[in-house]
C-alpha atoms as a PDB file:
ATOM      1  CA  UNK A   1      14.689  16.079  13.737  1.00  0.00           C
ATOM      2  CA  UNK A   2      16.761  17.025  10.348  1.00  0.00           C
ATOM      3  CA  UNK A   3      15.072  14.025   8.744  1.00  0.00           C
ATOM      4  CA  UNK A   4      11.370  14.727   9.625  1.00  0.00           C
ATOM      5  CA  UNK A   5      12.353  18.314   8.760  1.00  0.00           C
ATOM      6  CA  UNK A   6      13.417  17.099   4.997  1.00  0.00           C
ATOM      7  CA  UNK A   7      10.481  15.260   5.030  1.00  0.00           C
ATOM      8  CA  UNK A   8       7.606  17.724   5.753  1.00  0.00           C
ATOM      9  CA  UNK A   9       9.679  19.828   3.251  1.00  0.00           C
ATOM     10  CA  UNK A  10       9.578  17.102   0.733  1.00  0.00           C
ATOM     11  CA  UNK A  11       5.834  16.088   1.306  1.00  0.00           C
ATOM     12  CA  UNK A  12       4.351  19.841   0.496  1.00  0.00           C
ATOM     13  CA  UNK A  13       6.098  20.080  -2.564  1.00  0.00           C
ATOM     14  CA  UNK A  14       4.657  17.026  -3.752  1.00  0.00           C
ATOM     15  CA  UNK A  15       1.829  17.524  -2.419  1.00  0.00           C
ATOM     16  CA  UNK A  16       1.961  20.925  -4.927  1.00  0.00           C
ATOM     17  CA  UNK A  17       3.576  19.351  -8.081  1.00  0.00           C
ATOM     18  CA  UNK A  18       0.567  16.567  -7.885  1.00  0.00           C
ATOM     19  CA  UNK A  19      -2.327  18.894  -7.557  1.00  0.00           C
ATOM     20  CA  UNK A  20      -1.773  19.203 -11.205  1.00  0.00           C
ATOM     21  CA  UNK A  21      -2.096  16.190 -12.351  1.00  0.00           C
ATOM     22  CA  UNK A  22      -5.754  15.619 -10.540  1.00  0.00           C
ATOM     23  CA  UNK A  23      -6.790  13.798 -13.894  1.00  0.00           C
ATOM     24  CA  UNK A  24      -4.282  11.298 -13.940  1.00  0.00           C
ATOM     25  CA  UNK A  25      -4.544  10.866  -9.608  1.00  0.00           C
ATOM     26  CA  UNK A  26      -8.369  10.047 -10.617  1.00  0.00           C
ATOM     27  CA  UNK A  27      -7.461   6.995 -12.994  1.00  0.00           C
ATOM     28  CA  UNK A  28      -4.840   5.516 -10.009  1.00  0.00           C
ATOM     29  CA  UNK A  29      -8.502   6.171  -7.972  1.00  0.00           C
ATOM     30  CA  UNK A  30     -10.206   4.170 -10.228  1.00  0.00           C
ATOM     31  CA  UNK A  31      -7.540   1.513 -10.562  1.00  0.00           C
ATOM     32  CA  UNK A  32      -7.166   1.414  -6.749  1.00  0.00           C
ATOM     33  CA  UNK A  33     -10.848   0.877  -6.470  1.00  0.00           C
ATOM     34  CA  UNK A  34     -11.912  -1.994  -9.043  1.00  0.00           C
ATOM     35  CA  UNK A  35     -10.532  -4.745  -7.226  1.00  0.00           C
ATOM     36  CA  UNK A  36     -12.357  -4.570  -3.851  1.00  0.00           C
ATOM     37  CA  UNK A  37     -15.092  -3.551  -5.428  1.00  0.00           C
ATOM     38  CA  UNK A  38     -15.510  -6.836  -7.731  1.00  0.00           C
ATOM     39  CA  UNK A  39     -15.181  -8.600  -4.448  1.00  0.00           C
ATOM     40  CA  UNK A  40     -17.881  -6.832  -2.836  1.00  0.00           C
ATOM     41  CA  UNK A  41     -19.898  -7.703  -5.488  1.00  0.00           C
ATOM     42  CA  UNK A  42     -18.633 -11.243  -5.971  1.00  0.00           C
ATOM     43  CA  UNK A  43     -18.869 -12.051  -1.637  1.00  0.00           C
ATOM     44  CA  UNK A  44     -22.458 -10.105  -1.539  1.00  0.00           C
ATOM     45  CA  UNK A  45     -24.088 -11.987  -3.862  1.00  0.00           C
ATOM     46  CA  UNK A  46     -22.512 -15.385  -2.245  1.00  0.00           C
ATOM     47  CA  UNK A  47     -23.756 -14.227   0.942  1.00  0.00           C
ATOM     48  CA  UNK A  48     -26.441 -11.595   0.672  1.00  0.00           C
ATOM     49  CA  UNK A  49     -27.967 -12.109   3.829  1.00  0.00           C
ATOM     50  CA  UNK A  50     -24.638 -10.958   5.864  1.00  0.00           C
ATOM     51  CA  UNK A  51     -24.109  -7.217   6.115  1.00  0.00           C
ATOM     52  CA  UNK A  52     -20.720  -7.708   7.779  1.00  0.00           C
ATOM     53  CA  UNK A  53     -19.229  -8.414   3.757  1.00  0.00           C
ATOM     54  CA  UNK A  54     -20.443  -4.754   2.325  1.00  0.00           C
ATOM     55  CA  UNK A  55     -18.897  -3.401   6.141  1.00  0.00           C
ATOM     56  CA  UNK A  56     -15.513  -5.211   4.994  1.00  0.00           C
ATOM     57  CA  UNK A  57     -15.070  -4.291   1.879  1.00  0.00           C
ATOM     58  CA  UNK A  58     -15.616  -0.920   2.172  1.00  0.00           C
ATOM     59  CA  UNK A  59     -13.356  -0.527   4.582  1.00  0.00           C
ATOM     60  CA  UNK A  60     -10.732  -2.727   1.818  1.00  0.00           C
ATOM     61  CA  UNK A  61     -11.425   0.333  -0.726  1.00  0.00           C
ATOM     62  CA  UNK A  62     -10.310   2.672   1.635  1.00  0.00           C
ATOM     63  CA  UNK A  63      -7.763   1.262   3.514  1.00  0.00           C
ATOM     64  CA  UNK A  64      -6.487   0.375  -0.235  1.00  0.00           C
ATOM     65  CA  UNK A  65      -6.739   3.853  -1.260  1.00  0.00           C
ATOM     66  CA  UNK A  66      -4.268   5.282   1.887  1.00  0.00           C
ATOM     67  CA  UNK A  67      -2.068   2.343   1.888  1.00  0.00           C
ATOM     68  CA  UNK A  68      -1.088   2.090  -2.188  1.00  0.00           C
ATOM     69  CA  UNK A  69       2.698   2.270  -3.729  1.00  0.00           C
ATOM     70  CA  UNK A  70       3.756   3.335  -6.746  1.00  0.00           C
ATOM     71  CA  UNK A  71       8.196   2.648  -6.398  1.00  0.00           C
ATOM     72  CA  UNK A  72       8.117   0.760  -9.123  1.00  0.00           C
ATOM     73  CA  UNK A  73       7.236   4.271 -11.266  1.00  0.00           C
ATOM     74  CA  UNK A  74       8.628   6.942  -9.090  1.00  0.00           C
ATOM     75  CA  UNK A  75      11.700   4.948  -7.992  1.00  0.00           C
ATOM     76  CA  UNK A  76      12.417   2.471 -10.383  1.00  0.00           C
ATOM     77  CA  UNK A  77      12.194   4.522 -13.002  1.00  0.00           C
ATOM     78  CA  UNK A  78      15.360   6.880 -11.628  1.00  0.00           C
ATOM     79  CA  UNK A  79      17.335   3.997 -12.065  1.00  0.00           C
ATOM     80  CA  UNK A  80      16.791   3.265 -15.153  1.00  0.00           C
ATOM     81  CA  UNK A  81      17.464   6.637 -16.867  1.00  0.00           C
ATOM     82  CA  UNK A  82      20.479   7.722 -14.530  1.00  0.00           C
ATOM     83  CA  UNK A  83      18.762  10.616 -12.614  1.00  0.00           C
ATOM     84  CA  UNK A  84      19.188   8.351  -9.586  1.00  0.00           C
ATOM     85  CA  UNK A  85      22.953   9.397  -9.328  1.00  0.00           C
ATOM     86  CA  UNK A  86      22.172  13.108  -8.550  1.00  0.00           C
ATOM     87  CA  UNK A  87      19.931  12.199  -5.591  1.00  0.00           C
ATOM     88  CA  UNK A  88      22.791  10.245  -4.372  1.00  0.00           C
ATOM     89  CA  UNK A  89      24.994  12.963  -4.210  1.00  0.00           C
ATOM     90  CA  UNK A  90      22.510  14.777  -2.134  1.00  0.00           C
ATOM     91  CA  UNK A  91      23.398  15.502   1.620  1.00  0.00           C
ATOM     92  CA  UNK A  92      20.312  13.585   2.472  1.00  0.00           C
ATOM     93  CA  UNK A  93      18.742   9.651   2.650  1.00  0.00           C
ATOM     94  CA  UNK A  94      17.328   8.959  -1.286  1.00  0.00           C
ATOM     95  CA  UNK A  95      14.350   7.323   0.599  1.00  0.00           C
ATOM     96  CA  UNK A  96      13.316  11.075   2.285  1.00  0.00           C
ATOM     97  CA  UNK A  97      12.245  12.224  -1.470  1.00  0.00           C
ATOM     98  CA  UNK A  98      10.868   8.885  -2.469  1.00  0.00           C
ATOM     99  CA  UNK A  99       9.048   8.575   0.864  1.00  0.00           C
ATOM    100  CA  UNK A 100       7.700  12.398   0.576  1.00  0.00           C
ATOM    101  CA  UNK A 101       6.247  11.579  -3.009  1.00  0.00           C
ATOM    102  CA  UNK A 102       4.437   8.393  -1.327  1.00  0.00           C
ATOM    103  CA  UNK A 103       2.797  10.079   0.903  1.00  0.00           C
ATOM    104  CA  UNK A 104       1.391  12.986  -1.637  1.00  0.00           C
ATOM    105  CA  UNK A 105      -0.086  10.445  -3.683  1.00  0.00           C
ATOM    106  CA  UNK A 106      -1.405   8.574  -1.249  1.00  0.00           C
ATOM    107  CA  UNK A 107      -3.170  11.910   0.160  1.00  0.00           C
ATOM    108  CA  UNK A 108      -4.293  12.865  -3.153  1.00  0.00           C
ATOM    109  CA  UNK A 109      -5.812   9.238  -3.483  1.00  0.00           C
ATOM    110  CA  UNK A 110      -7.421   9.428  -0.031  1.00  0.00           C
ATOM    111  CA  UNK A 111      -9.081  13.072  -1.107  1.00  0.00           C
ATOM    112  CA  UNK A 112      -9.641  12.058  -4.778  1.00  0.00           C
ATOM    113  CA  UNK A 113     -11.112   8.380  -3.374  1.00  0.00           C
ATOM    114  CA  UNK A 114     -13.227   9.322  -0.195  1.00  0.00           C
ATOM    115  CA  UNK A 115     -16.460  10.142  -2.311  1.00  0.00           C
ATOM    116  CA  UNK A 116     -16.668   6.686  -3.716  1.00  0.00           C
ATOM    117  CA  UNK A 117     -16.139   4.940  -0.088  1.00  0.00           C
ATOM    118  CA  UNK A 118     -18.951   7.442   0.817  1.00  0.00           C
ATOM    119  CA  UNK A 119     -21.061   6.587  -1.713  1.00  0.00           C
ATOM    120  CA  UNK A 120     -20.569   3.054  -1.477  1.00  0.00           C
ATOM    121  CA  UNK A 121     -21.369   2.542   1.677  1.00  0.00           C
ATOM    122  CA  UNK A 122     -24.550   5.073   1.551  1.00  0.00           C
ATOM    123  CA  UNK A 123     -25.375   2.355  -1.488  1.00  0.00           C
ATOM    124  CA  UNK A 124     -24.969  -0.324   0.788  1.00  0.00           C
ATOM    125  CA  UNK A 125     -26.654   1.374   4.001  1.00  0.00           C
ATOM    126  CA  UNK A 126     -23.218   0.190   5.472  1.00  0.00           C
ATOM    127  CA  UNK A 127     -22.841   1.311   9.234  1.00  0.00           C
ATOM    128  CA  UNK A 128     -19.695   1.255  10.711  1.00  0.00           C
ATOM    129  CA  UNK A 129     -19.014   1.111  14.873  1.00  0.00           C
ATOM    130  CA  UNK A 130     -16.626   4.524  14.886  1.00  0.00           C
ATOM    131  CA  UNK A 131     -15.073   3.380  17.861  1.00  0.00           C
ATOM    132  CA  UNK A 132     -13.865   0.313  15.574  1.00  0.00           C
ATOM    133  CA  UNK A 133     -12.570   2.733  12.863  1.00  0.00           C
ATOM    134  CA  UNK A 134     -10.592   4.273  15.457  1.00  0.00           C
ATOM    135  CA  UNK A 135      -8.809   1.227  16.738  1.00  0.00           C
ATOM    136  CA  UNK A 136      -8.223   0.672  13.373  1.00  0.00           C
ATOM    137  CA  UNK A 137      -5.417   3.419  12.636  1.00  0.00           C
ATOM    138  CA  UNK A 138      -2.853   1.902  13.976  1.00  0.00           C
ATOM    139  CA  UNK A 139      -3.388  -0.972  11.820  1.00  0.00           C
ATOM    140  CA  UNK A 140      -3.547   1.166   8.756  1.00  0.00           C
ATOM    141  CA  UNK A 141      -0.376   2.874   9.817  1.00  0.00           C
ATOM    142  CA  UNK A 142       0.976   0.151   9.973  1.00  0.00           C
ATOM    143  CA  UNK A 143      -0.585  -1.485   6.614  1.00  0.00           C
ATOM    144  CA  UNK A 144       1.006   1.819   4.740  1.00  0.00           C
ATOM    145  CA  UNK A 145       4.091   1.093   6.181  1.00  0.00           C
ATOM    146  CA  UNK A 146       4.109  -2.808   4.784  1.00  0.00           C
ATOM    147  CA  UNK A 147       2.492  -1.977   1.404  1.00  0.00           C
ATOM    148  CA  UNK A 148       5.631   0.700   1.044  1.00  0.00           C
ATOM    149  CA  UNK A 149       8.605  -1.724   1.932  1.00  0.00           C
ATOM    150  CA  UNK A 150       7.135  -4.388   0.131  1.00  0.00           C
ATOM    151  CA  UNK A 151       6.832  -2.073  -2.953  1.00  0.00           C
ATOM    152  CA  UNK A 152      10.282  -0.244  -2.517  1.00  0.00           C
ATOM    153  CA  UNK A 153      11.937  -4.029  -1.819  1.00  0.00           C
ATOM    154  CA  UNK A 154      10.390  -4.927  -5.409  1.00  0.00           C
ATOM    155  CA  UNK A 155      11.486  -1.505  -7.045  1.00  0.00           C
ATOM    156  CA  UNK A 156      14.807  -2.159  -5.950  1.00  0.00           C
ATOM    157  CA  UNK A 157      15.097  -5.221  -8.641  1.00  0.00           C
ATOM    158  CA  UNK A 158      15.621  -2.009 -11.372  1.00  0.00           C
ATOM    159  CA  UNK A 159      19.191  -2.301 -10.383  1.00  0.00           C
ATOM    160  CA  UNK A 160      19.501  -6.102 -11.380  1.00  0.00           C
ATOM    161  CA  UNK A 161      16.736  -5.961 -14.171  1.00  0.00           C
ATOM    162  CA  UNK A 162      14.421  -4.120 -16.564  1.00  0.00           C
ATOM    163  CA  UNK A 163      11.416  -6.335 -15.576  1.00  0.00           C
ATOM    164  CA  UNK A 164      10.869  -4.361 -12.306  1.00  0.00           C
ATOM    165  CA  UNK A 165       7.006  -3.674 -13.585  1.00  0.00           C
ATOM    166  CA  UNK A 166       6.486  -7.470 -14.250  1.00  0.00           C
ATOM    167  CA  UNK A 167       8.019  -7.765 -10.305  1.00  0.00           C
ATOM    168  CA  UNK A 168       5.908  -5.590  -8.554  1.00  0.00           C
ATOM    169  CA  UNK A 169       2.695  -7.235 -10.622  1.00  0.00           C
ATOM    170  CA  UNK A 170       3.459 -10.451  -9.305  1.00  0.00           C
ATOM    171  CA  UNK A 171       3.836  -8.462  -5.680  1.00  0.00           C
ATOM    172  CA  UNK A 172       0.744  -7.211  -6.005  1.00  0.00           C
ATOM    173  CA  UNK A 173      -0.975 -10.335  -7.194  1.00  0.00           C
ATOM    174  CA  UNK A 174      -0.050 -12.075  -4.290  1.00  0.00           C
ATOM    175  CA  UNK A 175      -1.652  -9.251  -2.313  1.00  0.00           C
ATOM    176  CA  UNK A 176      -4.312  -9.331  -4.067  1.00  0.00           C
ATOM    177  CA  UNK A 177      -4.652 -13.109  -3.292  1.00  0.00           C
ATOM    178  CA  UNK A 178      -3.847 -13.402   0.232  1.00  0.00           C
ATOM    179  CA  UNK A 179      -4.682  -9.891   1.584  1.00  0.00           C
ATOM    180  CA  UNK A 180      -7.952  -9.670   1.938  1.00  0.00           C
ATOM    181  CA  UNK A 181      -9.165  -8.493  -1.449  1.00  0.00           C
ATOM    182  CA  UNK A 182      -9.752 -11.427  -3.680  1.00  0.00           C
ATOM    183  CA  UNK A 183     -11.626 -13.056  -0.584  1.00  0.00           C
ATOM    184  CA  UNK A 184     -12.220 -12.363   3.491  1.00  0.00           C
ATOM    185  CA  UNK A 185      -9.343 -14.418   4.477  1.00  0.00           C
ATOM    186  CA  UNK A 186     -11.847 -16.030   6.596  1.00  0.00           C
ATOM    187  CA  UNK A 187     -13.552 -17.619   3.636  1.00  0.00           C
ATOM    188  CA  UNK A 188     -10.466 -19.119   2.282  1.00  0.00           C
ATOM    189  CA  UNK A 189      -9.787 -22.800   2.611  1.00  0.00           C
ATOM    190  CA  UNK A 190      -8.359 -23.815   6.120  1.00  0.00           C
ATOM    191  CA  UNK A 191      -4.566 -24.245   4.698  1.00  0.00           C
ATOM    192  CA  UNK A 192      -4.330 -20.932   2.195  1.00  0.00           C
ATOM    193  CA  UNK A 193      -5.982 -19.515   5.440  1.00  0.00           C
ATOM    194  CA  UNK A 194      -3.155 -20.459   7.700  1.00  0.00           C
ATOM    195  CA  UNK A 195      -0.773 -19.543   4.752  1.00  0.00           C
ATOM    196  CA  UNK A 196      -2.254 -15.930   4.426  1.00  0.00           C
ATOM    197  CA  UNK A 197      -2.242 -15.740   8.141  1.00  0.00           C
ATOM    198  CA  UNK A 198       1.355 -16.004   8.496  1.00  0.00           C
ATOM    199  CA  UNK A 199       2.625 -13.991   5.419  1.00  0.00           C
ATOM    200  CA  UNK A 200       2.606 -10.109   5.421  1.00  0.00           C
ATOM    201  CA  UNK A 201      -0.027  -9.536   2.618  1.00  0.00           C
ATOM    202  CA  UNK A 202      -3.066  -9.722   5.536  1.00  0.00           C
ATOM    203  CA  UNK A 203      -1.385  -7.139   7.552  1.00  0.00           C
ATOM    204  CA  UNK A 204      -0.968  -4.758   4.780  1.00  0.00           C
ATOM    205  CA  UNK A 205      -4.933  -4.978   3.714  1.00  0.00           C
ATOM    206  CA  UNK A 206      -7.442  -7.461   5.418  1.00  0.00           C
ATOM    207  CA  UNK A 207      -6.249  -7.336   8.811  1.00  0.00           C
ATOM    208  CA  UNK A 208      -7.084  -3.431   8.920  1.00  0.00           C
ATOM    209  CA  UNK A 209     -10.168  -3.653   7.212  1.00  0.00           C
ATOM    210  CA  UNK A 210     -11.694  -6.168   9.346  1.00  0.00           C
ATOM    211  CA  UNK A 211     -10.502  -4.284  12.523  1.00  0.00           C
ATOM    212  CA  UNK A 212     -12.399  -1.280  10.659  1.00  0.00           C
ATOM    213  CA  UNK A 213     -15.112  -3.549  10.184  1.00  0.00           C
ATOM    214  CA  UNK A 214     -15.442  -4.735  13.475  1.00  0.00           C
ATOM    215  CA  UNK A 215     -14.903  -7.798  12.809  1.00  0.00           C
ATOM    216  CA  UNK A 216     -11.401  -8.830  13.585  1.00  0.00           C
ATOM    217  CA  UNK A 217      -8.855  -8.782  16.617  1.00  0.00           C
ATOM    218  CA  UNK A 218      -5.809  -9.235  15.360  1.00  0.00           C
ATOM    219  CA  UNK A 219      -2.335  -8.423  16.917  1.00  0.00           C
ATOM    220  CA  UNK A 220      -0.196  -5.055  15.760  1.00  0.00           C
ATOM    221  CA  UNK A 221       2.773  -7.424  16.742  1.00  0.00           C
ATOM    222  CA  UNK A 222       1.976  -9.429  13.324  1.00  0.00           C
ATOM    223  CA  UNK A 223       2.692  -6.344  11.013  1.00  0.00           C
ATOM    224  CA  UNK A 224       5.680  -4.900  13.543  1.00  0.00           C
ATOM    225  CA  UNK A 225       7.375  -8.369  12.870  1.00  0.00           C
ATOM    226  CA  UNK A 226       7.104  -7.825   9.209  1.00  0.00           C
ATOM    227  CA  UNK A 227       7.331  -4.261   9.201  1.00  0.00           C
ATOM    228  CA  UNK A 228      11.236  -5.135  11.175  1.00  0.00           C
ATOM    229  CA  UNK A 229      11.892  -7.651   8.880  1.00  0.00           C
ATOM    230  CA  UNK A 230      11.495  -5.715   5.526  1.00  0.00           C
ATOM    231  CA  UNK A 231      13.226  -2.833   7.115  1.00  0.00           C
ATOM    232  CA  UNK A 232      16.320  -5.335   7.526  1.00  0.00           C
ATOM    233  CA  UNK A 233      15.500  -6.909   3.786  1.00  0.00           C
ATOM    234  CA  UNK A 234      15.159  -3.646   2.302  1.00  0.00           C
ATOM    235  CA  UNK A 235      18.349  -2.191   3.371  1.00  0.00           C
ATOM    236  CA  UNK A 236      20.747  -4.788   2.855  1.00  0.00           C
ATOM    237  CA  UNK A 237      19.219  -5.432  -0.900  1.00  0.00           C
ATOM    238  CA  UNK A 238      19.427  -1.592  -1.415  1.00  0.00           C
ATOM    239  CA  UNK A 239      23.318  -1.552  -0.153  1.00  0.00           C
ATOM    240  CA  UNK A 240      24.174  -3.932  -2.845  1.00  0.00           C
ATOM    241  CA  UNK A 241      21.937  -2.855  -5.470  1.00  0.00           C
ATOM    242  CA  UNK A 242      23.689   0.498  -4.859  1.00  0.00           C
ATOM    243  CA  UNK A 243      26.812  -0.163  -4.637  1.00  0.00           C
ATOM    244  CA  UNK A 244      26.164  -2.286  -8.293  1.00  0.00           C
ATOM    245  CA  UNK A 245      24.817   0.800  -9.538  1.00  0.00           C
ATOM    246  CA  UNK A 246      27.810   3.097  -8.792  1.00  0.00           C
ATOM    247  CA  UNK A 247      30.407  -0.229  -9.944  1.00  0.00           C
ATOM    248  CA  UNK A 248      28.917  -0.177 -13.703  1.00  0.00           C
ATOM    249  CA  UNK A 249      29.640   4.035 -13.527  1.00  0.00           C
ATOM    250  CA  UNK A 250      25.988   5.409 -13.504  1.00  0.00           C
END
């Protein structure tokens, strides 16, 4: 109850520093946008004829827009110039503030990014089944919650190395790849299919979007292994990355 207290707490005064900085939210809009929206373009050219491709990736720009991560500035970043050590001697969990600031962003982007899905898909004539987009939010829950610990697992290399922006590219890359985004993971080749299947990238992206989409039935139990798994990951690495950190006096 303390902790979701903290939390709430933390979130609103993000929420407030951030509405400040509306001009610099809109560019992480843009930046969010551009890749699903080459694919769209890319996939509905390939295959004009289906509507179920605009459907999809609309639903990618938006799921991408509530699900993205940004540790590798707002964590990493602590690290590096020593602030890190006063929220450690705070009597609460490091992750409440850098969970709080998550969330404000990703609100801001969801506000800042909703006219572009809008417009999109009035573009498009894109019609989605509502009762779809409603089974879907557990899935994007879900997908926010993977896209965080795979982001704050990344960040974490600040303690071992200054590279931690050149980390979380390559993360993100691979997202990009075998999410959903570069390609429907239905239209990849049968064994980078099976690959993408198994790995967590489809649960935090394509695996939404097509249940959005109506067009996928995919099991939660996919993304609650991996969301278990990075949960276990992420707190062992952050144990010894911390405990590294306080060793070399920071």
């Amino acid at each position: 109850m303390r902790t979701a207290v903290l939390l709430g707490f933390r979130l609103r005064q993000e929420v407030l520093e951030w509405s400040g900085a509306w001009w610099f939210l809109l560019t992480l809009v843009v930046q969010a946008v551009v890749a699903p929206l080459i694919g769209l373009f890319v996939w509905s050219a390939v295959y004009p004829d289906d509507p179920s491709i605009a459907r999809y990736y609309v639903a990618v720009i938006l799921v991408t827009l509530m699900t993205e991560s940004f540790e590798q500035h707002t964590f990493s970043e602590r690290i590096y110039d020593g602030t890190l050590s006063h929220e450690l001697l705070r009597p609460q969990p490091v992750v409440i503030g850098v969970i709080g600031m998550n969330l404000a962003i990703r609100a801001w982007l969801t506000l800042l990014g909703a006219p572009i899905v809008l417009l999109t898909g009035i573009a498009l004539q894109v019609g989605f089944d509502w009762t779809a987009v409603l089974r879907s939010t557990p899935y994007v829950m879900l997908a926010a919650i993977l896209v965080f610990l795979w982001t704050f697992l990344l960040a974490l290399t600040a303690f071992w190395t200054d590279r931690v922006h050149a980390v979380v590219g390559f993360g993100s890359q691979l997202t990009f790849l075998l999410g959903g985004t570069a390609a429907p993971i239905a239209l990849l080749p049968d064994t980078w299919r099976r690959v993408a299947e198994v790995l967590p990238f489809y649960g935090m992206n394509g695996l939404p979007a097509e249940i959005a989409a109506g067009k996928g039935s995919g099991s939660m139990g996919y993304q609650l292994i991996w969301v278990v798994v990075l949960v276990v990951v992420v707190t062992v690495v952050w144990r010894i990355g911390v405990r590294r950190y306080t060793a070399v006096g920071s």
